[in-house]
Protein backbone atom coordinates (compact mmCIF):
# COMPACT_ATOMS: atom_id res chain seq x y z
CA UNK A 1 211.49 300.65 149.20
CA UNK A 2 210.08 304.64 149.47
CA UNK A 3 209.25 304.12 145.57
CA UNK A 4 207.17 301.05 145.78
CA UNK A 5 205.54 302.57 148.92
CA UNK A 6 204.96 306.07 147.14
CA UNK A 7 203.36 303.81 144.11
CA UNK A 8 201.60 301.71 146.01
CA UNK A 9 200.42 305.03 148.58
CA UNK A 10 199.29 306.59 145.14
CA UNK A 11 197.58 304.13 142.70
CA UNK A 12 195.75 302.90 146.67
CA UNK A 13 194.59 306.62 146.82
CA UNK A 14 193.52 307.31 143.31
CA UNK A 15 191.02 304.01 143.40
CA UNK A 16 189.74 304.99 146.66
CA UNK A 17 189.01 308.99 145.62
CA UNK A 18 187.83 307.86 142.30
CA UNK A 19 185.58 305.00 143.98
CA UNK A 20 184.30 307.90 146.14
CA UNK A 21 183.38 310.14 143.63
CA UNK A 22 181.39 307.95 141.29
CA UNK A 23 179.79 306.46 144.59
CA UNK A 24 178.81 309.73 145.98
CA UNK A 25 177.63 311.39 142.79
CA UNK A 26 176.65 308.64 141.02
CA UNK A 27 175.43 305.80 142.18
CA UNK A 28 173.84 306.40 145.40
CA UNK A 29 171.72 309.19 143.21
CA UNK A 30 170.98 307.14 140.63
CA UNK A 31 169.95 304.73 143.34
CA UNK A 32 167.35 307.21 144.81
CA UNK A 33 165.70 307.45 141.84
CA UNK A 34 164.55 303.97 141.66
CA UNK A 35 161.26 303.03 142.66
CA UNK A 36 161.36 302.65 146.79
CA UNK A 37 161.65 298.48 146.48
CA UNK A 38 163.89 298.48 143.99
CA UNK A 39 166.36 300.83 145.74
CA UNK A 40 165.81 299.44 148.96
CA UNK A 41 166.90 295.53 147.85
CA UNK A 42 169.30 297.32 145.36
CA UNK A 43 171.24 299.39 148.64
CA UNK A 44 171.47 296.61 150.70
CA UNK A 45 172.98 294.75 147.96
CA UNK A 46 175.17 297.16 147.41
CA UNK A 47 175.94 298.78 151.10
CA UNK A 48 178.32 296.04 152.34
CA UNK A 49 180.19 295.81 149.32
CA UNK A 50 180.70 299.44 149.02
CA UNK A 51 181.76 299.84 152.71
CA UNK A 52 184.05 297.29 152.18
CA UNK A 53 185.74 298.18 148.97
CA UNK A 54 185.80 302.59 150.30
CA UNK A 55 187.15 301.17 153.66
CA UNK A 56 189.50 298.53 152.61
CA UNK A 57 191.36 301.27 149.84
CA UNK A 58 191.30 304.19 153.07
CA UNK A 59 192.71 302.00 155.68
CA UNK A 60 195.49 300.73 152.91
CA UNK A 61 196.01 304.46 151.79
CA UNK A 62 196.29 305.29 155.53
CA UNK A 63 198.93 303.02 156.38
CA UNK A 64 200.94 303.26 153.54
CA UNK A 65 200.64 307.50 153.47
CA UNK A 66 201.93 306.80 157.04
CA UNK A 67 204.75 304.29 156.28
CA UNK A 68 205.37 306.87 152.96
CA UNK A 69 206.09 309.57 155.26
CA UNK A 70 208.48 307.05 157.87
CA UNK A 71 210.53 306.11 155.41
CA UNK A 72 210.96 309.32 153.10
CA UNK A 73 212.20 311.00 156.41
CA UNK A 74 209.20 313.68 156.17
CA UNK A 75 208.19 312.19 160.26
CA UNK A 76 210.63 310.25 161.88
CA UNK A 77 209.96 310.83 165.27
CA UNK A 78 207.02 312.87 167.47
CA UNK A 79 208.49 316.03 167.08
CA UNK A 80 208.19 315.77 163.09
CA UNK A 81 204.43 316.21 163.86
CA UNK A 82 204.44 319.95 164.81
CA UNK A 83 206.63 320.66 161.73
CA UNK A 84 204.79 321.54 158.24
CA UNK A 85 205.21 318.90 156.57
CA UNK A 86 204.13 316.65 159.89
CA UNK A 87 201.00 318.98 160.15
CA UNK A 88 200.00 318.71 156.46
CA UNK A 89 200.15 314.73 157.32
CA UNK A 90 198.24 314.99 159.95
CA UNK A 91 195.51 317.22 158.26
CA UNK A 92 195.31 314.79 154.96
CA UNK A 93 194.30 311.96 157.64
CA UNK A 94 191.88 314.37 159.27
CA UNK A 95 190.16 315.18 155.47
CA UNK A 96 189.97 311.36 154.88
CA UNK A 97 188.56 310.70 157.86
CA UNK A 98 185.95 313.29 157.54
CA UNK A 99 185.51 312.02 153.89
CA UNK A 100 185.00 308.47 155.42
CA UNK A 101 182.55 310.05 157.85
CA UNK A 102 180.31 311.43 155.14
CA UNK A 103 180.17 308.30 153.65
CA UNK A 104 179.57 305.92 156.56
CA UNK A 105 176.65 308.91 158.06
CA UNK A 106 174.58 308.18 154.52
CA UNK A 107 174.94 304.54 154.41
CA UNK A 108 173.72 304.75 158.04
CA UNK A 109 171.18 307.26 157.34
CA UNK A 110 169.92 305.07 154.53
CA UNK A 111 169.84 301.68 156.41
CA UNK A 112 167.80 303.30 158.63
CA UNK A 113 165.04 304.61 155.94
CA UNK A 114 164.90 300.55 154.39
CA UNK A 115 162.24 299.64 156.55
CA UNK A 116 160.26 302.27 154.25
CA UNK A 117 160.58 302.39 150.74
CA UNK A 118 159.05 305.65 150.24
CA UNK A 119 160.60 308.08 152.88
CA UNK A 120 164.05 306.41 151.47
CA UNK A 121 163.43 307.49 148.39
CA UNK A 122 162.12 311.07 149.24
CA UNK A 123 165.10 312.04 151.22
CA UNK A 124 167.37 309.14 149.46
CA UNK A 125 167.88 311.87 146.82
CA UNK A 126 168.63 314.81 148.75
CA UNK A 127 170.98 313.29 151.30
CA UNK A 128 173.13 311.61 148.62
CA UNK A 129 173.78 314.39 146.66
CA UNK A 130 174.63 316.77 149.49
CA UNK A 131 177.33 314.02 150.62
CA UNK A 132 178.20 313.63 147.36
CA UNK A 133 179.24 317.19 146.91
CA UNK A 134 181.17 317.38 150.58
CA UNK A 135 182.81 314.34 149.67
CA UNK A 136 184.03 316.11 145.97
CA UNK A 137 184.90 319.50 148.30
CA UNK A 138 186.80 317.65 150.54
CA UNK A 139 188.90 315.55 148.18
CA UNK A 140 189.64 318.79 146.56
CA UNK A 141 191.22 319.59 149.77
CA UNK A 142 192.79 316.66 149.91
CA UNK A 143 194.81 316.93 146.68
CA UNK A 144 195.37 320.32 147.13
CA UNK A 145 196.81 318.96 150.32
CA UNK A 146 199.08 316.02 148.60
CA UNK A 147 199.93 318.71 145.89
CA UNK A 148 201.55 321.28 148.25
CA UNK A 149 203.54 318.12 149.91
CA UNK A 150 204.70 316.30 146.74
CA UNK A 151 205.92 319.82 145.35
CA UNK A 152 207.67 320.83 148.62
CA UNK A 153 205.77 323.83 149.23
CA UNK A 154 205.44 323.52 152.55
């Protein structure tokens, strides 16, 4: 049962960072590029797709990281939290979330600059590459995270 969680936990994760990268640094800058109606209709085509997609992969990488964790024996009770390996857990949530963050702050940002296709597309630009990048730095941290669990070097 751990092995088709850990799989599952994994492949999960690796769609969702992936997804997140070539969202962050490529498409949503790409996207800014276009003339202001074109990447106006063309975000809020794509805006509830990609929020559903990034959030349906985090919420399944959450639970089964957590359920991952329950039945390896890494947290099986409260007290596992305040241990290394319960802190590390805790922190790798934390970094998704934030990553989650960045990404659901420029969507918003963005919805709110439709109404006018040319201030979306003069900080459209700007704003997606910055999250782009904090997204990239913080999945960085995020491996390095799942790296230091995976080889026990907590």
């Amino acid at each position: 049962m751990l092995a088709i969680f850990h799989y599952l936990h994994l492949s999960i994760a690796v769609i969702w960072a992936g997804s997140t990268v070539f969202v962050g640094l490529a498409v949503w800058p790409m996207l800014a590029r276009l003339p202001g109606d074109q990447a106006v209709a063309l975000f809020d085509r794509l805006r509830p797709v990609v929020a559903g997609v990034l959030g349906s992969m985090a919420g399944l990488t959450y639970l089964l990281g957590g359920f991952r964790a329950w039945l390896g024996g890494g947290i099986s009770g409260w007290a596992d939290l305040l241990a290394p390996y319960g802190v590390l857990v805790i922190t790798a949530f934390v970094v998704m979330m934030a990553i989650e963050n960045v990404g659901g702050r420029l969507r918003r940002q963005f919805s709110g600059l439709t109404d006018r296709p040319d201030a979306f597309v003069a900080h459209a630009t700007i704003a997606a590459r910055r999250a782009g990048l904090i997204q990239l730095g913080l999945l960085l941290v995020m491996i390095a995270i799942m790296v230091t669990m995976g080889l026990a070097l907590y």
